[in-house]
C-alpha atoms as a PDB file:
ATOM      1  CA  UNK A   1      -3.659 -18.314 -65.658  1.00  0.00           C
ATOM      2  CA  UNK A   2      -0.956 -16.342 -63.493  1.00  0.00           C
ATOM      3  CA  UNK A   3       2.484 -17.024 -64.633  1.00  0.00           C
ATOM      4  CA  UNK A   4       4.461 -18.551 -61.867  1.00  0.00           C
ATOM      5  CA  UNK A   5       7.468 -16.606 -62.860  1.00  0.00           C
ATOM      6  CA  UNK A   6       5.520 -13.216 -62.255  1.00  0.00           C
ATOM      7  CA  UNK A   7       4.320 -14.402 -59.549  1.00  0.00           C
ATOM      8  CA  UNK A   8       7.587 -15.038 -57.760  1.00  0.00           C
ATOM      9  CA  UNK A   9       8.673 -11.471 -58.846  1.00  0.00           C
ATOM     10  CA  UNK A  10       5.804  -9.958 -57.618  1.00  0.00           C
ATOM     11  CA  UNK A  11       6.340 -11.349 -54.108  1.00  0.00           C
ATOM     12  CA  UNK A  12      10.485  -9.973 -54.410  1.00  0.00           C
ATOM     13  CA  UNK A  13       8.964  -6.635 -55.284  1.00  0.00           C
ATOM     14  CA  UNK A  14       6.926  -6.878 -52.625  1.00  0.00           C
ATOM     15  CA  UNK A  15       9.284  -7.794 -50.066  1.00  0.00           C
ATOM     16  CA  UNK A  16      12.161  -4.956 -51.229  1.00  0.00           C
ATOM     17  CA  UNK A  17       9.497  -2.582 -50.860  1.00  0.00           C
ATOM     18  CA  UNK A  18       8.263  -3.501 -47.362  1.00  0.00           C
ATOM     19  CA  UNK A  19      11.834  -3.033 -46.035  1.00  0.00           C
ATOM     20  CA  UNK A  20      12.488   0.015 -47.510  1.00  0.00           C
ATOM     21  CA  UNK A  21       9.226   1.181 -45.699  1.00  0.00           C
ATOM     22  CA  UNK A  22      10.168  -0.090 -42.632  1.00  0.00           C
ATOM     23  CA  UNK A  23      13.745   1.151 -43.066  1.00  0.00           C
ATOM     24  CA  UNK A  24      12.639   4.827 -43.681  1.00  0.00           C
ATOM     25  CA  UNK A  25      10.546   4.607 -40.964  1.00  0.00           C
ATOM     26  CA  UNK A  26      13.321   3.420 -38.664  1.00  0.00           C
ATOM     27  CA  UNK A  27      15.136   6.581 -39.790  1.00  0.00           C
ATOM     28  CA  UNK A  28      12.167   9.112 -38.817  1.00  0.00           C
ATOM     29  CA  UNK A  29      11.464   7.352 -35.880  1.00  0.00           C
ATOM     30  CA  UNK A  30      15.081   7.317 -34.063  1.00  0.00           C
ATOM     31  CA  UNK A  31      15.575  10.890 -33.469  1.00  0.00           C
ATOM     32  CA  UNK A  32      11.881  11.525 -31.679  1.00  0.00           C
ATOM     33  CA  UNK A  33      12.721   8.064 -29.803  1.00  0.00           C
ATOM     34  CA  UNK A  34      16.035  10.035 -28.574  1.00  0.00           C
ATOM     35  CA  UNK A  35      13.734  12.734 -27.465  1.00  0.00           C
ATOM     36  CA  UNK A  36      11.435  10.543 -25.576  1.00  0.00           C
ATOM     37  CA  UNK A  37      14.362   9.223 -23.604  1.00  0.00           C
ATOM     38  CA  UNK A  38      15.760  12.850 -22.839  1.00  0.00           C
ATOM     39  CA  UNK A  39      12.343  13.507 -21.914  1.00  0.00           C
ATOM     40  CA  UNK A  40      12.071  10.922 -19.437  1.00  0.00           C
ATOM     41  CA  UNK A  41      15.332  11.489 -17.794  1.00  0.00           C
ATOM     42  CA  UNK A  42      14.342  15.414 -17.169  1.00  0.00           C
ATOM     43  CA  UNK A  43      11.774  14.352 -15.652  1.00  0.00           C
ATOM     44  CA  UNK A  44      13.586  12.056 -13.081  1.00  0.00           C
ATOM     45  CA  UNK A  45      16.172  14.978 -12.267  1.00  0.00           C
ATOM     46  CA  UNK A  46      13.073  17.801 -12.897  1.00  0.00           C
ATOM     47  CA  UNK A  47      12.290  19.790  -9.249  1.00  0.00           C
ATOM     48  CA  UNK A  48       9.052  20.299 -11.083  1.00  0.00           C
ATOM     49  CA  UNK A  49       7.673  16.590 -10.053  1.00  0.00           C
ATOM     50  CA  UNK A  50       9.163  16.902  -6.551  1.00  0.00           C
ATOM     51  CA  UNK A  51       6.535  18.585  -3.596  1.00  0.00           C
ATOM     52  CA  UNK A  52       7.896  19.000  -0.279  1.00  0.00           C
ATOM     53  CA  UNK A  53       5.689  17.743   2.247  1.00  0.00           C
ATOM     54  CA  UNK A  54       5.141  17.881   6.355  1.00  0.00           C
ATOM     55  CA  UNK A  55       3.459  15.457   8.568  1.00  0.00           C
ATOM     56  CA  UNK A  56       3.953  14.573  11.920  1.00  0.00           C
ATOM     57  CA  UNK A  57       4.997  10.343  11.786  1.00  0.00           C
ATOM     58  CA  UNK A  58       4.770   8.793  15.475  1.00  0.00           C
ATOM     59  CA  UNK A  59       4.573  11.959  17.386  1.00  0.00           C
ATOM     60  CA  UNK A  60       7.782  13.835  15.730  1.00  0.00           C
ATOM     61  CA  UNK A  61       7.785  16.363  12.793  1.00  0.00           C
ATOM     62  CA  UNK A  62       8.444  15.459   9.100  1.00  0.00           C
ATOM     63  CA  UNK A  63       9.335  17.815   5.588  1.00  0.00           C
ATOM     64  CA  UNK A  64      10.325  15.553   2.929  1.00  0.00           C
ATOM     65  CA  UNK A  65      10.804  16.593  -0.713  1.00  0.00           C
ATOM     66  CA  UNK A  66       9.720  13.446  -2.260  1.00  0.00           C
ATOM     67  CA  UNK A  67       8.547  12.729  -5.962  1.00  0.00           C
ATOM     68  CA  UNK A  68       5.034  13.587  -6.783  1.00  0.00           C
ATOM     69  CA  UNK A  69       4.209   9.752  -7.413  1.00  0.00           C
ATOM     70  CA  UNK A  70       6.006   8.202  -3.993  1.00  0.00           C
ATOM     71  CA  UNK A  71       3.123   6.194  -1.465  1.00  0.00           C
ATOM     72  CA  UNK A  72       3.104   6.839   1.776  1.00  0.00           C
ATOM     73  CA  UNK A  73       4.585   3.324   2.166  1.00  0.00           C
ATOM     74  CA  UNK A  74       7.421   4.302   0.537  1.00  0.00           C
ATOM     75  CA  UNK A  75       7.734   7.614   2.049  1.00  0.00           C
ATOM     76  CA  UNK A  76       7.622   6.103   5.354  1.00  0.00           C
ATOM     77  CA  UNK A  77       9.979   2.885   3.997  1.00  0.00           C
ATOM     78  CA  UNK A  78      12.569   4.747   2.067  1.00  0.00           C
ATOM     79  CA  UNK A  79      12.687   8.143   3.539  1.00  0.00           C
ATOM     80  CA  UNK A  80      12.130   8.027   6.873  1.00  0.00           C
ATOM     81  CA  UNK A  81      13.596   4.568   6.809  1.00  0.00           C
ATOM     82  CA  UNK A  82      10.379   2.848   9.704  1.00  0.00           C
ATOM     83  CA  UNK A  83      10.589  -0.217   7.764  1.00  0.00           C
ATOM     84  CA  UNK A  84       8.021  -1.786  10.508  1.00  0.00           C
ATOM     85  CA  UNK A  85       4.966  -1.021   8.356  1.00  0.00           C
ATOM     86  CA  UNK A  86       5.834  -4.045   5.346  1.00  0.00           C
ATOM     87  CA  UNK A  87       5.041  -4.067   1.552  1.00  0.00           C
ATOM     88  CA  UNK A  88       3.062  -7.255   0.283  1.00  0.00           C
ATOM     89  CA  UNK A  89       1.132  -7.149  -2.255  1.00  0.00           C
ATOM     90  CA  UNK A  90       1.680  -2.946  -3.484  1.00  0.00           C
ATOM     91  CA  UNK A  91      -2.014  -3.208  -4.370  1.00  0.00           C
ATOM     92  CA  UNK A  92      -4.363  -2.686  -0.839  1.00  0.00           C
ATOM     93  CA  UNK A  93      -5.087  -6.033  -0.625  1.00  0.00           C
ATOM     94  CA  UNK A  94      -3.374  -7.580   2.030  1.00  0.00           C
ATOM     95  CA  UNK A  95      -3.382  -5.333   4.583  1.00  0.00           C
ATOM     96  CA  UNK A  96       0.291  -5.173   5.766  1.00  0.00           C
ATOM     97  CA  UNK A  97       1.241  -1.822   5.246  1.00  0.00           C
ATOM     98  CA  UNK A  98      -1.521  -0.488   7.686  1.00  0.00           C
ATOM     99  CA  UNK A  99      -0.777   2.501   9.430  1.00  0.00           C
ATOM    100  CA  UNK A 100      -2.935   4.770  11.459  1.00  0.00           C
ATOM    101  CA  UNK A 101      -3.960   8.719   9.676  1.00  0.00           C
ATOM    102  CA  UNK A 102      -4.965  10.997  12.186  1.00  0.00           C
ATOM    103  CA  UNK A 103      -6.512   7.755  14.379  1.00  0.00           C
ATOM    104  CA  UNK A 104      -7.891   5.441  11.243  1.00  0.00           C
ATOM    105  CA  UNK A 105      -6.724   3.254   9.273  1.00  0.00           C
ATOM    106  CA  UNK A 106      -5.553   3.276   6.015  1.00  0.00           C
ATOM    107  CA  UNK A 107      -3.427   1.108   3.311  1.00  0.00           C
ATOM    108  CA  UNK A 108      -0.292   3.080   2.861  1.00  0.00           C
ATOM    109  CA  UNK A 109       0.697   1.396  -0.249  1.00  0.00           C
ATOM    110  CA  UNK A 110      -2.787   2.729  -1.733  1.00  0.00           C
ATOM    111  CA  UNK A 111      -2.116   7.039  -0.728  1.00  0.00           C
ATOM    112  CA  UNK A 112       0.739   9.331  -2.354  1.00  0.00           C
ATOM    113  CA  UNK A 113       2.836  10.753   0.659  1.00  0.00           C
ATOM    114  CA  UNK A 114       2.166  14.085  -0.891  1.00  0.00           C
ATOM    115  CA  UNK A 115      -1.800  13.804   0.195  1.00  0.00           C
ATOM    116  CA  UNK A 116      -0.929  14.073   3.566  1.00  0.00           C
ATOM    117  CA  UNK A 117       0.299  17.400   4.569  1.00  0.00           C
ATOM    118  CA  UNK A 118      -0.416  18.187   7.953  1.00  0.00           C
ATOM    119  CA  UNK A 119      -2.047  14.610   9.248  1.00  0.00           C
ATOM    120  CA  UNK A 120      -0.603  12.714  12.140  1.00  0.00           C
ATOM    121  CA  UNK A 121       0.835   9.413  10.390  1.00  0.00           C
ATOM    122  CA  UNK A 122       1.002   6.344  13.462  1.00  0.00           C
ATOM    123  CA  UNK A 123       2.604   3.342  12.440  1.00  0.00           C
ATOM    124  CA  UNK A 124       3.889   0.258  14.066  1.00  0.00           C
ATOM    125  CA  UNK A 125       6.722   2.079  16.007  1.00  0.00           C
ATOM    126  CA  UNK A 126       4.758   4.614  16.968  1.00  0.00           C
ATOM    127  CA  UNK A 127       1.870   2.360  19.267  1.00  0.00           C
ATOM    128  CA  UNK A 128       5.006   0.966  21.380  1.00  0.00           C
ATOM    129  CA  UNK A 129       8.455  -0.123  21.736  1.00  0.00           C
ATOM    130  CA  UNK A 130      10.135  -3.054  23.680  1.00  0.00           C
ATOM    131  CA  UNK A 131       9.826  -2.912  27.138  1.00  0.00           C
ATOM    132  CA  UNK A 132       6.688  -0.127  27.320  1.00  0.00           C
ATOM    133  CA  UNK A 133       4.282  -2.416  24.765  1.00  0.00           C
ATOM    134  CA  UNK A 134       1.023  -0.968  23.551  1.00  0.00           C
ATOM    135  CA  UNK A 135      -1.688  -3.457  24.765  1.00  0.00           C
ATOM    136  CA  UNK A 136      -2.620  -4.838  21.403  1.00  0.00           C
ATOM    137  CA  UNK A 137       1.107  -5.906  20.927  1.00  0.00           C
ATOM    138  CA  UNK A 138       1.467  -7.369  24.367  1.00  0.00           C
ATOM    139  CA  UNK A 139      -1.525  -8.976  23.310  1.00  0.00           C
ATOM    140  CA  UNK A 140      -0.651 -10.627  19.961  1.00  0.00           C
ATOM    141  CA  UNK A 141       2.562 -11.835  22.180  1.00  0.00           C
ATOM    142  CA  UNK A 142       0.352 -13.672  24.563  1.00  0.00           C
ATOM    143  CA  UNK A 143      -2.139 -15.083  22.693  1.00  0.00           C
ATOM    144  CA  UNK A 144       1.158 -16.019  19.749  1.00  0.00           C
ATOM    145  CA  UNK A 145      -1.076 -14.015  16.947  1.00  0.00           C
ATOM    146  CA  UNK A 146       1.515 -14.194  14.817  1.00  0.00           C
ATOM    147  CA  UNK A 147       4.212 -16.764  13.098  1.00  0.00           C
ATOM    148  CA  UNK A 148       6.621 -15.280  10.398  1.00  0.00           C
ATOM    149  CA  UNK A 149       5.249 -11.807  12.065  1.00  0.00           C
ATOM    150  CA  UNK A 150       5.294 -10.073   8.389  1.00  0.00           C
ATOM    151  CA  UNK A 151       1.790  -9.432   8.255  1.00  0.00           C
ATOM    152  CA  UNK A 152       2.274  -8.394  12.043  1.00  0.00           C
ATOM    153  CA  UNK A 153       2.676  -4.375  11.918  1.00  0.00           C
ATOM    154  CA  UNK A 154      -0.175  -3.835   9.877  1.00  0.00           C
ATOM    155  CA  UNK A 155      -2.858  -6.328  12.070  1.00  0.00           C
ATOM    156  CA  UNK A 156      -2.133  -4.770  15.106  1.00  0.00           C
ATOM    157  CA  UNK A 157      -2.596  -1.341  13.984  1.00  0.00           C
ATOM    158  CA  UNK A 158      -5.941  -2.027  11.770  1.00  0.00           C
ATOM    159  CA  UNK A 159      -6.868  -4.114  15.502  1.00  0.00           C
ATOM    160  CA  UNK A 160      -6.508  -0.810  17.101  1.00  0.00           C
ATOM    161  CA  UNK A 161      -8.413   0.884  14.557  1.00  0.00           C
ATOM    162  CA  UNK A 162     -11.126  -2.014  14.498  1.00  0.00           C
ATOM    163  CA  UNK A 163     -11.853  -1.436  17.887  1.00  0.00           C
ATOM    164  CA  UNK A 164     -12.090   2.601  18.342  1.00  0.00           C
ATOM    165  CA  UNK A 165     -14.956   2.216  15.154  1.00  0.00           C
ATOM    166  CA  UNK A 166     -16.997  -0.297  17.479  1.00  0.00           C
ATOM    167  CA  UNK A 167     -16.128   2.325  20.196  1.00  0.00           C
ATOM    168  CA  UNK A 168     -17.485   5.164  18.085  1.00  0.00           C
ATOM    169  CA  UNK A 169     -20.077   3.203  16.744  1.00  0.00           C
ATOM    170  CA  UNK A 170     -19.470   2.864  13.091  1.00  0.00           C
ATOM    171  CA  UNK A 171     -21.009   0.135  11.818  1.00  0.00           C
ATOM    172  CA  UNK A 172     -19.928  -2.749   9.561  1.00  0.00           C
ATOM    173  CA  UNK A 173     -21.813  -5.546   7.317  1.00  0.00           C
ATOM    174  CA  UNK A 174     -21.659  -7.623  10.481  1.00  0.00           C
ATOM    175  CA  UNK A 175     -23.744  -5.033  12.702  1.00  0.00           C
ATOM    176  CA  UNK A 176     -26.882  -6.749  13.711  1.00  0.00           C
ATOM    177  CA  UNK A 177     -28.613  -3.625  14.892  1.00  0.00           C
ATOM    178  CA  UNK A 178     -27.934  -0.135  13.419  1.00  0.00           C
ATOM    179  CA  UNK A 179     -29.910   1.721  15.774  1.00  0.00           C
ATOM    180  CA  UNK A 180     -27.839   0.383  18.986  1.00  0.00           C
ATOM    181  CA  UNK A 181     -24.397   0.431  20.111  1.00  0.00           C
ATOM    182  CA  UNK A 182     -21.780  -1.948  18.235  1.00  0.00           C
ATOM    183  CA  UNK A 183     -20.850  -4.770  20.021  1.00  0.00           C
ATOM    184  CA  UNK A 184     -17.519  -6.898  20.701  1.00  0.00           C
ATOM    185  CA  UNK A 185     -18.240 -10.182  19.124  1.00  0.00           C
ATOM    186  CA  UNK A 186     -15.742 -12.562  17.448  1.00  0.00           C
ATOM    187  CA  UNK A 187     -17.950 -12.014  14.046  1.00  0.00           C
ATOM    188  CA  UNK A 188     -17.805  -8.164  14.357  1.00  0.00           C
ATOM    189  CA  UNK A 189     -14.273  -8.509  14.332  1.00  0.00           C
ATOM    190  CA  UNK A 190     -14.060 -10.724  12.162  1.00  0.00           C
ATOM    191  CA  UNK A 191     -15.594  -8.600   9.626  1.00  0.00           C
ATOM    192  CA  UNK A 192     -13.830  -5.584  10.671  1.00  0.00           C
ATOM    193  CA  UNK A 193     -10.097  -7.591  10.157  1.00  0.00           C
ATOM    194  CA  UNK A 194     -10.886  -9.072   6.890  1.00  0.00           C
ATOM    195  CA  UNK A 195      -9.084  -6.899   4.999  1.00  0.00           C
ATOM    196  CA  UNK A 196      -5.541  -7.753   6.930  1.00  0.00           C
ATOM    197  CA  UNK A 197      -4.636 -11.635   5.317  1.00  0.00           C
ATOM    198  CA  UNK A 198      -2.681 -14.058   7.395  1.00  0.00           C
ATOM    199  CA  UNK A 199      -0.603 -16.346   5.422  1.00  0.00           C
ATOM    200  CA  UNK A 200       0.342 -18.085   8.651  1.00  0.00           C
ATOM    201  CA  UNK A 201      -3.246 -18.381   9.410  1.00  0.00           C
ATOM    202  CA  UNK A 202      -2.710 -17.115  13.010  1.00  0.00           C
ATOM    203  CA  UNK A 203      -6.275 -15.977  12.612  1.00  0.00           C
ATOM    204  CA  UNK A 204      -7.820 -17.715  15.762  1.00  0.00           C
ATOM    205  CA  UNK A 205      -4.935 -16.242  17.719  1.00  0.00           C
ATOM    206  CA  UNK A 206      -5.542 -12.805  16.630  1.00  0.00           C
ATOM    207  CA  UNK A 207      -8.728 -12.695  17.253  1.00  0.00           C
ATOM    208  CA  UNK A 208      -8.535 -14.181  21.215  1.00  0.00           C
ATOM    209  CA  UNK A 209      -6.022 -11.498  21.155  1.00  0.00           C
ATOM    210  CA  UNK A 210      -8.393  -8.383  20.079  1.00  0.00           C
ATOM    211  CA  UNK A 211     -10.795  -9.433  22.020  1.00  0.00           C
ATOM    212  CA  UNK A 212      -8.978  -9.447  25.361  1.00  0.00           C
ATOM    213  CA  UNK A 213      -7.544  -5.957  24.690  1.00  0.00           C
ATOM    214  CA  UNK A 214     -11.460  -4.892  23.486  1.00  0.00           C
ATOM    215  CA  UNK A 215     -12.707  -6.656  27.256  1.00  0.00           C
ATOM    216  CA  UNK A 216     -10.287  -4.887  29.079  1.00  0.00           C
ATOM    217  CA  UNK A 217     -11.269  -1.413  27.920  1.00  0.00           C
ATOM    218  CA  UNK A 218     -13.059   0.628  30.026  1.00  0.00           C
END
């Protein structure tokens, strides 16, 4: 039978030793730790991470020298300071921080800045401005598609997105017939906004809205 005595030493010895381990480890440990930090803050200051990009935002010329990893959201946020295109959720799935690229739509929050040299970037202050209105935001004011007007920016331009696909005849899951023409219809739309959430639930609004600006096209 184990002696209790021995026992009790054995788990001291045990004990001493682990700390020392851990201890010596410490030691090793601290100076490459010091490194990592240095490491991290050369690469905050480092031109090496930095691209200089140009893109034309809302009909005027852009260069920015941004980091490697900045969105376009922030790019356009930060930078260029057109705080009309929001951040929700950072992660493409509200819709909010829709802006147009080269005429479609995209999630701004989801695409580096520095993937964009050369395209024509449209956001909310581009399609109009008090007093000369683009009709889908003249719209959204008539029909009241929109309460805390966060989620605004980004519905009105993925509307006028929505409607040049049916107009070019892309098709979506609710296209009843592939082989003809895409039609205005509140569940075509419906489809085609899905992706742009509402917290308000103005959703009835916005539609009536798109759908007067999509019957008074020519």
């Amino acid at each position: 039978m184990t002696n209790p005595v021995q026992m009790e030493l054995s788990r001291r010895d045990l004990l001493i030793s682990s700390a020392a381990t851990i201890a010596a480890s410490g030691t090793v440990a601290s100076p490459i730790a010091a490194q990592s930090m240095g490491n991290d803050m050369d690469y905050r200051t480092s031109t090496n991470y930095k691209t200089q990009v140009s893109f034309t935002v809302n009909g005027e010329k852009q260069q920015l020298n941004v980091d490697n990893r900045t969105t376009l959201l922030d790019a356009l946020r930060e930078h260029l300071h057109l705080t009309g295109t929001k951040k929700g959720c950072d992660h493409g799935q509200c819709g909010a921080c829709t802006v147009l690229i080269d005429g479609r739509r995209i999630n701004a929050c989801l695409t580096l800045a520095v993937m964009h040299e050369g395209d024509n970037v449209t956001t909310i202050e581009g399609l109009g401005a008090p007093g000369d209105l683009h009709p889908m935001q003249a719209a959204f004011v008539k029909h009241d598609g929109f309460q805390c007007g966060y989620c605004t920016p980004g519905q009105i331009c993925s509307a006028v997105a929505a409607l040049e696909e049916i107009k070019t005849n892309i098709p979506s899951h609710a296209t009843t017939d592939l082989m003809q023409q895409a039609e205005i219809s509140d569940a075509e739309i419906r489809e085609r906004m899905s992706g742009n959430l509402c917290r308000c639930g103005a959703y009835s609004n916005i539609l009536d809205a798109i759908v007067e600006v999509a019957e008074a096209r020519p």
